[in-house]
Protein backbone atom coordinates (compact mmCIF):
# COMPACT_ATOMS: atom_id res chain seq x y z
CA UNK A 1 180.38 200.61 -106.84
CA UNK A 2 176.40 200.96 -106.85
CA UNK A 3 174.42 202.31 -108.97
CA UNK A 4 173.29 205.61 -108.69
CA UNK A 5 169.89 206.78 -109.53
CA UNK A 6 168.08 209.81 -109.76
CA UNK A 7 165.45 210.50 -106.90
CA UNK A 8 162.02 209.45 -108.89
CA UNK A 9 163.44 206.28 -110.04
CA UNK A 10 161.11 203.13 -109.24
CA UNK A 11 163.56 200.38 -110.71
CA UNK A 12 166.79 199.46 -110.61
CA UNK A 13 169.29 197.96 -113.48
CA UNK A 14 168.46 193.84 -111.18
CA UNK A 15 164.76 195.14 -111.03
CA UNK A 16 164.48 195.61 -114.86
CA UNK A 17 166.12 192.08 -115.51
CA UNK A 18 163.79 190.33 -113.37
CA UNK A 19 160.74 191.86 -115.14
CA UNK A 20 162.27 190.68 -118.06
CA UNK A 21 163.25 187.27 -117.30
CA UNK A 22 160.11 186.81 -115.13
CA UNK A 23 157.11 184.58 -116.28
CA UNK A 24 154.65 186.32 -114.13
CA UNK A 25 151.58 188.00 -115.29
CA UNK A 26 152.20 191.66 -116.25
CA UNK A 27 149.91 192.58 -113.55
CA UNK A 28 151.68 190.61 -110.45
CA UNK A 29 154.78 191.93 -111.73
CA UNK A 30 153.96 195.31 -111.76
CA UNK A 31 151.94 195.26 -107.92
CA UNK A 32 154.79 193.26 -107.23
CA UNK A 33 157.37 196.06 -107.73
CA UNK A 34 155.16 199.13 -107.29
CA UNK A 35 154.95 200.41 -111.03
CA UNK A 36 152.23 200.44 -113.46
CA UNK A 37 152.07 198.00 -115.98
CA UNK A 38 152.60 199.82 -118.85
CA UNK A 39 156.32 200.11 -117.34
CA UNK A 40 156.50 196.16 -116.83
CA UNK A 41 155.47 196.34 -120.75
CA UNK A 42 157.84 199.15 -121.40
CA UNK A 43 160.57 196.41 -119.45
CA UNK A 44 159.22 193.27 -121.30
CA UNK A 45 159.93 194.54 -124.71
CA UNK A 46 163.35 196.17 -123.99
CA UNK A 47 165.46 192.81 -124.63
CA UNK A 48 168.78 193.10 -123.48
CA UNK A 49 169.34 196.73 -123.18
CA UNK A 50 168.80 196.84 -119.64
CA UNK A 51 168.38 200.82 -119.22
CA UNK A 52 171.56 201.72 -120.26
CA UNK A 53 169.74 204.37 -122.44
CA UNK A 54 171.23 207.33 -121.98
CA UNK A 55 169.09 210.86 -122.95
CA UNK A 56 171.52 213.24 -122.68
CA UNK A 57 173.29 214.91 -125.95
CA UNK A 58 176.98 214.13 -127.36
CA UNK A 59 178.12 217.68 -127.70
CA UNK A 60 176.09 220.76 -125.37
């Protein structure tokens, strides 16, 4: 099953592990992939959580 994102997404879940695996510059990475490098930051820093963030509330 793929993974479904929502229509202004830039990145997917293999994206996001690249750009934090990669050893490129923060700048290649981020022409590389079409995002701004505060997002490859954002990416870098997020160790192993790999946007399974989820910003929704537990009860509505």
């Amino acid at each position: 099953m793929g993974q479904i994102l929502h229509r202004s997404a830039r990145t997917t879940e293999a994206v996001r592990l690249e750009i934090q695996q990669s050893t490129e510059s923060i700048a290649k990475l981020a022409a590389k992939y079409n995002i701004s490098p505060n997002m490859v930051m954002k990416w870098k820093q997020r160790n192993g959580q790999l946007g399974r963030l989820v910003f929704r509330p537990d009860e509505i």
